[in-house]
PDB file of N, CA and C in Angstrom:
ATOM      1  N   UNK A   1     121.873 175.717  86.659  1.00  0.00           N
ATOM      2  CA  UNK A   1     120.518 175.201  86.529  1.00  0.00           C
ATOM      3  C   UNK A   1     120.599 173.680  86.607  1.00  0.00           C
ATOM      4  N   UNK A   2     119.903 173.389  87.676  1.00  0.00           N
ATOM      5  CA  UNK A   2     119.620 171.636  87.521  1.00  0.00           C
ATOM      6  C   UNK A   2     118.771 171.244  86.761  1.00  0.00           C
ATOM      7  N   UNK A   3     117.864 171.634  86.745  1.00  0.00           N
ATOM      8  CA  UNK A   3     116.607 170.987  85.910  1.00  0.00           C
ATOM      9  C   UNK A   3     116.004 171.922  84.687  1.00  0.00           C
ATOM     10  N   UNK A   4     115.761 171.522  83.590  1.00  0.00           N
ATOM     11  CA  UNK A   4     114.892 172.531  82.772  1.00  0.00           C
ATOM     12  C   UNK A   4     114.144 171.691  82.090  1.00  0.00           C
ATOM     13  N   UNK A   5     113.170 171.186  82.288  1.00  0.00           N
ATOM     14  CA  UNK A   5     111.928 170.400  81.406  1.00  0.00           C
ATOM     15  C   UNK A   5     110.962 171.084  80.828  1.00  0.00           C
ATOM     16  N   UNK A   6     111.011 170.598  79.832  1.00  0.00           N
ATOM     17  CA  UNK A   6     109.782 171.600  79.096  1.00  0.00           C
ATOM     18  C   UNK A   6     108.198 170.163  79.166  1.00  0.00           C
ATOM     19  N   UNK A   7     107.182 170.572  80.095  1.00  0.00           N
ATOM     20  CA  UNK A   7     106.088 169.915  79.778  1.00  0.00           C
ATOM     21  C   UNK A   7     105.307 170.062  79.343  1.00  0.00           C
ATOM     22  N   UNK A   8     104.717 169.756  77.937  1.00  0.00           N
ATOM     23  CA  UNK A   8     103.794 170.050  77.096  1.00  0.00           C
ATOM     24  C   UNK A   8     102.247 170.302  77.407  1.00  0.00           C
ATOM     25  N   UNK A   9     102.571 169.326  78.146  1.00  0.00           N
ATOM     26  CA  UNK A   9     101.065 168.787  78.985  1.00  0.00           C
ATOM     27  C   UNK A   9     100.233 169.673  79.518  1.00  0.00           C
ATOM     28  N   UNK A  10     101.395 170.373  80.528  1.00  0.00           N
ATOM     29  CA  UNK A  10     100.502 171.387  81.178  1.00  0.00           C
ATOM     30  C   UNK A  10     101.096 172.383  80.328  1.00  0.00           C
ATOM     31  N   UNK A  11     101.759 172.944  79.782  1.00  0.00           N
ATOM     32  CA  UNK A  11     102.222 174.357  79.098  1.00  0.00           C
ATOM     33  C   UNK A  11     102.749 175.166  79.885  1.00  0.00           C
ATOM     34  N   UNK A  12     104.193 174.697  80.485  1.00  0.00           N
ATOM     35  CA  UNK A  12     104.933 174.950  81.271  1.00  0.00           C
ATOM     36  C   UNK A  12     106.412 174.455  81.855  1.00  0.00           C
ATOM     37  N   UNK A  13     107.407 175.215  81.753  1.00  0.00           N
ATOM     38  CA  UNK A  13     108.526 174.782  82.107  1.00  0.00           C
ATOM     39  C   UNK A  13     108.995 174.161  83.628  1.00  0.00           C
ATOM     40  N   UNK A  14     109.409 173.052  83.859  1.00  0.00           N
ATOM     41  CA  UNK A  14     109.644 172.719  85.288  1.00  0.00           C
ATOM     42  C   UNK A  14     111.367 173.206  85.446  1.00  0.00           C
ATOM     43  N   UNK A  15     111.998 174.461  86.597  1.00  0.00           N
ATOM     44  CA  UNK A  15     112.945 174.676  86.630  1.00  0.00           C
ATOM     45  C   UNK A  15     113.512 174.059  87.774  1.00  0.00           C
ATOM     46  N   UNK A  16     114.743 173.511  88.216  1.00  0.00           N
ATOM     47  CA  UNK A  16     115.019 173.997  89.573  1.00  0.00           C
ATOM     48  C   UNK A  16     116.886 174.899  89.462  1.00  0.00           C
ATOM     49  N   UNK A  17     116.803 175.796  90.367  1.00  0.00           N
ATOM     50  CA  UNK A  17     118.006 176.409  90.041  1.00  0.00           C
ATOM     51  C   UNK A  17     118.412 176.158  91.413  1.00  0.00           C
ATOM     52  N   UNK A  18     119.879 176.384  91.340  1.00  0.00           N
ATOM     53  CA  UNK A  18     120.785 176.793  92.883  1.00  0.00           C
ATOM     54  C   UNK A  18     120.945 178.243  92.942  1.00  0.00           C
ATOM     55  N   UNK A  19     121.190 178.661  94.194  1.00  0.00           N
ATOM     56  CA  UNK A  19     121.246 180.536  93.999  1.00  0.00           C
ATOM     57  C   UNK A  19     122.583 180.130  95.374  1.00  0.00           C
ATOM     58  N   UNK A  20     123.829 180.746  95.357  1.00  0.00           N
ATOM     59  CA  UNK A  20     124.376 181.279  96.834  1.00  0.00           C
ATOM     60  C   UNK A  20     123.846 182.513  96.870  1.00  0.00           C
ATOM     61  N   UNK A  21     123.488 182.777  98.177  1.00  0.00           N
ATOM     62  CA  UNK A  21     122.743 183.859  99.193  1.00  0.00           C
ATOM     63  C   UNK A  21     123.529 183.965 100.553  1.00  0.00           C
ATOM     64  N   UNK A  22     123.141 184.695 101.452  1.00  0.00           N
ATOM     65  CA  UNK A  22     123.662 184.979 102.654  1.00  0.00           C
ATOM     66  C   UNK A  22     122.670 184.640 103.791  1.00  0.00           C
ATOM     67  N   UNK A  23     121.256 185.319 103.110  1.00  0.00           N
ATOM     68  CA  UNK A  23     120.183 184.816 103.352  1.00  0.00           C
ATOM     69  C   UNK A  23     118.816 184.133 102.890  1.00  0.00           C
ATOM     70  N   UNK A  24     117.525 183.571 102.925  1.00  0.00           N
ATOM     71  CA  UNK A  24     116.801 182.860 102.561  1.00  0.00           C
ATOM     72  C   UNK A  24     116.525 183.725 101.575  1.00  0.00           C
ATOM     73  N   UNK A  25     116.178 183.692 100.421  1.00  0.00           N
ATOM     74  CA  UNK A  25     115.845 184.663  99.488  1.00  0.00           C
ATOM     75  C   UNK A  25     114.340 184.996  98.942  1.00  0.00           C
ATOM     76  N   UNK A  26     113.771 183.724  99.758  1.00  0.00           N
ATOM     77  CA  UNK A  26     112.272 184.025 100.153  1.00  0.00           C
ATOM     78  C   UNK A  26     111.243 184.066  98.386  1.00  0.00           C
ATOM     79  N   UNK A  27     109.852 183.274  98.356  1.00  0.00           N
ATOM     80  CA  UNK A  27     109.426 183.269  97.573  1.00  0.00           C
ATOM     81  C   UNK A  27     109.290 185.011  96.249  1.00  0.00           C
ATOM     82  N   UNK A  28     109.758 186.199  96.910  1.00  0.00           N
ATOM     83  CA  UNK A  28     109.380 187.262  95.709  1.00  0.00           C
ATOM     84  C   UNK A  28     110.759 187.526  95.387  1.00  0.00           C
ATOM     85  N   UNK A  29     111.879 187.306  95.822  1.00  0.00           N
ATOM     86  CA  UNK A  29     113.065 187.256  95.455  1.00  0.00           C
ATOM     87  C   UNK A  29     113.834 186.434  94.362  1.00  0.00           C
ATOM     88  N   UNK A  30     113.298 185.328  94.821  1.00  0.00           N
ATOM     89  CA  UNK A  30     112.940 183.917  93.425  1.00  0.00           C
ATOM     90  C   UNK A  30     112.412 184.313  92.487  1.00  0.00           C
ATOM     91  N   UNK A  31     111.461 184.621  92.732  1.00  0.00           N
ATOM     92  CA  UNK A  31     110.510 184.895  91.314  1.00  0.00           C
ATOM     93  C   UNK A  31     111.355 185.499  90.435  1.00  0.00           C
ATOM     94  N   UNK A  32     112.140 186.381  91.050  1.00  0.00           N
ATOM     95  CA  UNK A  32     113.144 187.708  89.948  1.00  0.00           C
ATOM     96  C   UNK A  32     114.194 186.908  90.028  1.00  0.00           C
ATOM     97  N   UNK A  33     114.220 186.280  90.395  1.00  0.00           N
ATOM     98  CA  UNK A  33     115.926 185.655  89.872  1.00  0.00           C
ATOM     99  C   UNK A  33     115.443 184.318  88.918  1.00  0.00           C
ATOM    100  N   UNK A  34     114.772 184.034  89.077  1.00  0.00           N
ATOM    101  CA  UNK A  34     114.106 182.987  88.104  1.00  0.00           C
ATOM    102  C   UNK A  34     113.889 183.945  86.667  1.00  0.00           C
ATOM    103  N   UNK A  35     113.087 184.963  87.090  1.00  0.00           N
ATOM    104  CA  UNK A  35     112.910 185.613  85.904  1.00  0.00           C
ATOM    105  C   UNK A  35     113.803 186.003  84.774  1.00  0.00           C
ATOM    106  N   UNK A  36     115.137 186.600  85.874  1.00  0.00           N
ATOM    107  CA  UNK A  36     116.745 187.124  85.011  1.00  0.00           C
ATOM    108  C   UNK A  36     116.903 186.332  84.488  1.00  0.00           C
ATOM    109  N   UNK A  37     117.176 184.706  85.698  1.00  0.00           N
ATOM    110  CA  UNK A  37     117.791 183.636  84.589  1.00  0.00           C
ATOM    111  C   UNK A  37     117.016 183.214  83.238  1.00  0.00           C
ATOM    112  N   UNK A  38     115.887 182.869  83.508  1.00  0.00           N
ATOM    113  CA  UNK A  38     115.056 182.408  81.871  1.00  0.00           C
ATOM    114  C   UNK A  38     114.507 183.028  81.539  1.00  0.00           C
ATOM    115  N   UNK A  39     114.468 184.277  81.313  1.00  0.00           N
ATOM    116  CA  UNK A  39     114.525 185.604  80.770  1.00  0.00           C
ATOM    117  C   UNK A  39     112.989 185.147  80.421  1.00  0.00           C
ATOM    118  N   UNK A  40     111.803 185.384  81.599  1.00  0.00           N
ATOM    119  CA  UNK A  40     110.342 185.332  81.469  1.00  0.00           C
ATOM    120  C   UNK A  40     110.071 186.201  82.027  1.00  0.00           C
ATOM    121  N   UNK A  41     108.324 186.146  82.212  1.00  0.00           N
ATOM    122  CA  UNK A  41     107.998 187.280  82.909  1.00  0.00           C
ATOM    123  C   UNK A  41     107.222 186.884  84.321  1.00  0.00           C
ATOM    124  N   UNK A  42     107.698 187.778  85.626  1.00  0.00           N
ATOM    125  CA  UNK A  42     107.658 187.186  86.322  1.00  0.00           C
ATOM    126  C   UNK A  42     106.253 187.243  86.678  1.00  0.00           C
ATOM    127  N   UNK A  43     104.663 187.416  86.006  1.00  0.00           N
ATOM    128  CA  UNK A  43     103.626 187.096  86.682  1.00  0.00           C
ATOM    129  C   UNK A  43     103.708 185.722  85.698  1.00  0.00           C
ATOM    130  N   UNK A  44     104.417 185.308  85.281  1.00  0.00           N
ATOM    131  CA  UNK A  44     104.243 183.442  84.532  1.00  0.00           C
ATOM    132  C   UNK A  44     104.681 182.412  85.485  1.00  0.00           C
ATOM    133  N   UNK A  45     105.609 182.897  86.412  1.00  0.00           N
ATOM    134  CA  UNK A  45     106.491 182.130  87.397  1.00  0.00           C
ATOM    135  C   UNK A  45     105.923 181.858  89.017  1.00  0.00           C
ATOM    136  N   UNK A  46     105.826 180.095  88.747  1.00  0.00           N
ATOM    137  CA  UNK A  46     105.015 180.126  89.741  1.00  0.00           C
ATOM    138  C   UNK A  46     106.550 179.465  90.541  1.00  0.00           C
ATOM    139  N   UNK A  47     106.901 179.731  92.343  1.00  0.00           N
ATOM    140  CA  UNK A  47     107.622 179.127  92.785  1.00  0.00           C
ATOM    141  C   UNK A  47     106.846 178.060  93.928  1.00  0.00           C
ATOM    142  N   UNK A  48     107.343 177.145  93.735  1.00  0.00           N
ATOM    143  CA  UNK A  48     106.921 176.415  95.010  1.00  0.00           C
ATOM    144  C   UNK A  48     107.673 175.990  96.215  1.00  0.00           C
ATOM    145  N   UNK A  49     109.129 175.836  95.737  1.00  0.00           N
ATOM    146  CA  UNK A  49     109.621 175.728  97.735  1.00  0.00           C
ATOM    147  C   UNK A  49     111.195 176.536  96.681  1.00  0.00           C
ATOM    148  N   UNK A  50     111.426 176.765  98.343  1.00  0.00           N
ATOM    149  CA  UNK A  50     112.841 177.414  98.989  1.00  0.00           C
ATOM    150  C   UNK A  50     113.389 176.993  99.881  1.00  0.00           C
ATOM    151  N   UNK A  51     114.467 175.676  99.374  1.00  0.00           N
ATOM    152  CA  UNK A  51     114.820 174.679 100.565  1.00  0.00           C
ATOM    153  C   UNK A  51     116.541 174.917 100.491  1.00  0.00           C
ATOM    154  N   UNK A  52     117.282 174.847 101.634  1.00  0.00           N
ATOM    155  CA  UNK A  52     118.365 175.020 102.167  1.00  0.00           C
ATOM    156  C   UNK A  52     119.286 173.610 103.472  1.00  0.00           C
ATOM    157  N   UNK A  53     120.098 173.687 103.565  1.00  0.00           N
ATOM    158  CA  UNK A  53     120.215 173.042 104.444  1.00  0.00           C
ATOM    159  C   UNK A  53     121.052 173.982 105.576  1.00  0.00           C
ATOM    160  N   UNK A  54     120.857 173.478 106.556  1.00  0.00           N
ATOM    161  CA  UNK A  54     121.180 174.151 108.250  1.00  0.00           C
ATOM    162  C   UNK A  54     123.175 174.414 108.085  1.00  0.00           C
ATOM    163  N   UNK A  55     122.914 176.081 107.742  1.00  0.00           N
ATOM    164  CA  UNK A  55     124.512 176.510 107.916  1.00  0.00           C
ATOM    165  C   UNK A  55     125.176 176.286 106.914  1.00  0.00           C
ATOM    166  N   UNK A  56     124.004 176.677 105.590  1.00  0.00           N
ATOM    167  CA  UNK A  56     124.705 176.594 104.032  1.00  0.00           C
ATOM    168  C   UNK A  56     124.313 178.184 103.356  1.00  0.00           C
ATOM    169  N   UNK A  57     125.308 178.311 102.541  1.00  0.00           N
ATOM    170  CA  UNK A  57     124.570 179.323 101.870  1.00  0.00           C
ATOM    171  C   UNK A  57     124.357 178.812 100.576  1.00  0.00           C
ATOM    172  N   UNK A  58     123.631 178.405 100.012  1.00  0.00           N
ATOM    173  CA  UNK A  58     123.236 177.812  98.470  1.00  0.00           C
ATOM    174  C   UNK A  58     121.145 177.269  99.230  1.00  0.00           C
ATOM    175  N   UNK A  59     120.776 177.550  98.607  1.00  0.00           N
ATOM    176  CA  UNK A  59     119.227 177.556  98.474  1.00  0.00           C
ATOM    177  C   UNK A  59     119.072 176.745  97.095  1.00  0.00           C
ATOM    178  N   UNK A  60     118.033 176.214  97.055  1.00  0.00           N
ATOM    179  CA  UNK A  60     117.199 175.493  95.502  1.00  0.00           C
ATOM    180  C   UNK A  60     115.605 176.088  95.375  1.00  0.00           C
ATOM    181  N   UNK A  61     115.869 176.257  94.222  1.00  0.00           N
ATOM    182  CA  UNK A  61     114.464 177.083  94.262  1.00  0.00           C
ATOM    183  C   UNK A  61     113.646 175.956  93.200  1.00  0.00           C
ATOM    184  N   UNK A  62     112.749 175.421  93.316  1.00  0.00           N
ATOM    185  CA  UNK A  62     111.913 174.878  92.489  1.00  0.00           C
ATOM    186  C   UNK A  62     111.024 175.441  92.185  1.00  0.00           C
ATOM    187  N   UNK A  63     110.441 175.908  90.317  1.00  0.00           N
ATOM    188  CA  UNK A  63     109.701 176.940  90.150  1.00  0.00           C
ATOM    189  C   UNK A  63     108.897 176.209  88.814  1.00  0.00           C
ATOM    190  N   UNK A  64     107.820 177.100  88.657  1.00  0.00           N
ATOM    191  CA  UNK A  64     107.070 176.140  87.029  1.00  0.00           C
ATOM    192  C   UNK A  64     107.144 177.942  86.344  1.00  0.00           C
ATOM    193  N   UNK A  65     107.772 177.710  84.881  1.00  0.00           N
ATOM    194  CA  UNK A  65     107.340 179.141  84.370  1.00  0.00           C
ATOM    195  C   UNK A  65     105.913 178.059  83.078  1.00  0.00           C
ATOM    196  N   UNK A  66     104.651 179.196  83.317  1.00  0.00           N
ATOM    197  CA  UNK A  66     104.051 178.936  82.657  1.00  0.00           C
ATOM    198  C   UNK A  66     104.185 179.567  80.958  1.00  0.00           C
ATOM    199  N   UNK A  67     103.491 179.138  80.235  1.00  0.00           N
ATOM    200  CA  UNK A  67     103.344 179.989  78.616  1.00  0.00           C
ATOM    201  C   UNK A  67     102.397 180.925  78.635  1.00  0.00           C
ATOM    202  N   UNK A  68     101.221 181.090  79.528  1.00  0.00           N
ATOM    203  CA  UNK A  68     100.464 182.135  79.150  1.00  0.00           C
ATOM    204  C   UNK A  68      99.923 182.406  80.788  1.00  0.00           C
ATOM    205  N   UNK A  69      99.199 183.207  81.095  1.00  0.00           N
ATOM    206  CA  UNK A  69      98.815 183.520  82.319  1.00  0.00           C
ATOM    207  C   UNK A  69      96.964 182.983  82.476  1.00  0.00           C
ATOM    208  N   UNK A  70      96.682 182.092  81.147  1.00  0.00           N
ATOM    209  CA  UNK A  70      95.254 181.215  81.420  1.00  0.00           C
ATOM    210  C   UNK A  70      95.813 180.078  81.943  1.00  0.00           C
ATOM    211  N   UNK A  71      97.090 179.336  81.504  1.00  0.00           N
ATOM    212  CA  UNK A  71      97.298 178.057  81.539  1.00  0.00           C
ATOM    213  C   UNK A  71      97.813 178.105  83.266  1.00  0.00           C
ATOM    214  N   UNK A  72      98.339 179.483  83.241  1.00  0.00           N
ATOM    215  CA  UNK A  72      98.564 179.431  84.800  1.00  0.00           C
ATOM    216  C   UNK A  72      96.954 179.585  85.866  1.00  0.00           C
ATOM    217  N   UNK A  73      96.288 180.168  85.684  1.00  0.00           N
ATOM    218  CA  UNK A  73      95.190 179.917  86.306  1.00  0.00           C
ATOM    219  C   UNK A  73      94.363 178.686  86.241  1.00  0.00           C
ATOM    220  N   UNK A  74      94.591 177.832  84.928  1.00  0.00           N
ATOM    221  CA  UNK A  74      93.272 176.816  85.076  1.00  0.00           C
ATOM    222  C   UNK A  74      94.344 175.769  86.041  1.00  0.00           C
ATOM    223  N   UNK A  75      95.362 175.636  86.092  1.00  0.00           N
ATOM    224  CA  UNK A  75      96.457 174.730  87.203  1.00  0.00           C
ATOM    225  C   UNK A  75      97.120 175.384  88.371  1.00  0.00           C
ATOM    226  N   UNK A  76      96.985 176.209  88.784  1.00  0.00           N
ATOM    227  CA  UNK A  76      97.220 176.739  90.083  1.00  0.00           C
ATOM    228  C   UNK A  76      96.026 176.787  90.993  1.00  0.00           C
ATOM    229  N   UNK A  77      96.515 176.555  92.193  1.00  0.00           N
ATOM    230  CA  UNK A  77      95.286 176.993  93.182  1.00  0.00           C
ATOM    231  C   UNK A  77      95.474 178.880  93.536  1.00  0.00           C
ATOM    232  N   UNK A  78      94.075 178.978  93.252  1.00  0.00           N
ATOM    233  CA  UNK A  78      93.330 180.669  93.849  1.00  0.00           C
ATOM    234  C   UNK A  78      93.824 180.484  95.825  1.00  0.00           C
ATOM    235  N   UNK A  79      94.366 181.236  96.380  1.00  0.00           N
ATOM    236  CA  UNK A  79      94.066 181.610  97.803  1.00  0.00           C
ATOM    237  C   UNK A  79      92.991 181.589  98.106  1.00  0.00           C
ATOM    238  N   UNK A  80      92.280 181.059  99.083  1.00  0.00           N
ATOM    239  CA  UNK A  80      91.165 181.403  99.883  1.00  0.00           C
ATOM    240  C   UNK A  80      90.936 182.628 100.693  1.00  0.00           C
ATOM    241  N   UNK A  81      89.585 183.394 100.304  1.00  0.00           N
ATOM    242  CA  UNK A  81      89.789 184.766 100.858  1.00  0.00           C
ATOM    243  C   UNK A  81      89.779 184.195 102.124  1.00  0.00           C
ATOM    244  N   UNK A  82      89.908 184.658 103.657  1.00  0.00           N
ATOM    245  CA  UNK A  82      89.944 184.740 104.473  1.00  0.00           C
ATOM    246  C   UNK A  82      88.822 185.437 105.582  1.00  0.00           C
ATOM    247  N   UNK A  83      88.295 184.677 106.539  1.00  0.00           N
ATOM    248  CA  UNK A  83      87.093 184.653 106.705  1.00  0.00           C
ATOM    249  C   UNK A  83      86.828 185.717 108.199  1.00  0.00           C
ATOM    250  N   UNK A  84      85.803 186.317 107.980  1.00  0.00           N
ATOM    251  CA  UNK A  84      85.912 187.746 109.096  1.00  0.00           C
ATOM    252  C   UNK A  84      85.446 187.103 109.633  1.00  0.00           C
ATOM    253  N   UNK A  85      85.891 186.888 111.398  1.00  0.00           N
ATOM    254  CA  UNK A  85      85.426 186.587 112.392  1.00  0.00           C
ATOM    255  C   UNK A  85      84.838 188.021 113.134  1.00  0.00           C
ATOM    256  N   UNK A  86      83.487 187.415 113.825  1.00  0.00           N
ATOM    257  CA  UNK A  86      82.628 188.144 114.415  1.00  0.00           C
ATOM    258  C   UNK A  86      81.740 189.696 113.721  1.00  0.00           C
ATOM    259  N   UNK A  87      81.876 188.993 112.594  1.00  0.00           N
ATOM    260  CA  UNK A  87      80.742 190.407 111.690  1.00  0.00           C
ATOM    261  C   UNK A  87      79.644 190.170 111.529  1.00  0.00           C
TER     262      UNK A  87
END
């Protein structure tokens, strides 16, 4: 683990971990390995990138675990539904 900050502020842990992989391990793969490691639950775990460099196997996952699943909604962005063309 590189990073483990606890920020009060927002009510939420800032992680970043290293993982070796073979391959990209892709944002729902993170989530559960984030989860094993800081033993949370993974609808608290928000990830935001999955960065690598060209012809490595080690990935960094930068992730926020929140404390409750309000504090994660009033600071995350909602998806935009997606808009039907031609109805």
């Amino acid at each position: 683990m590189l990073k483990d900050l606890n920020n009060k502020l927002l009510n939420r842990r800032e992680v970043k971990i290293i993982v070796n992989s073979q391959s990209n391990p892709g944002f729902a793969n993170a989530t559960k390995i984030i989860a094993e490691q800081c033993k949370a639950k993974e609808e608290l775990i928000c990830v935001k990138e999955v960065k690598s460099k060209f012809g490595r196997d080690t990935f960094l996952i930068d992730a926020m675990i929140y404390n409750s699943l309000d504090d994660k909604d009033k600071i995350e962005r909602k998806p935009k539904p997606k808009k039907v063309v031609g109805a």
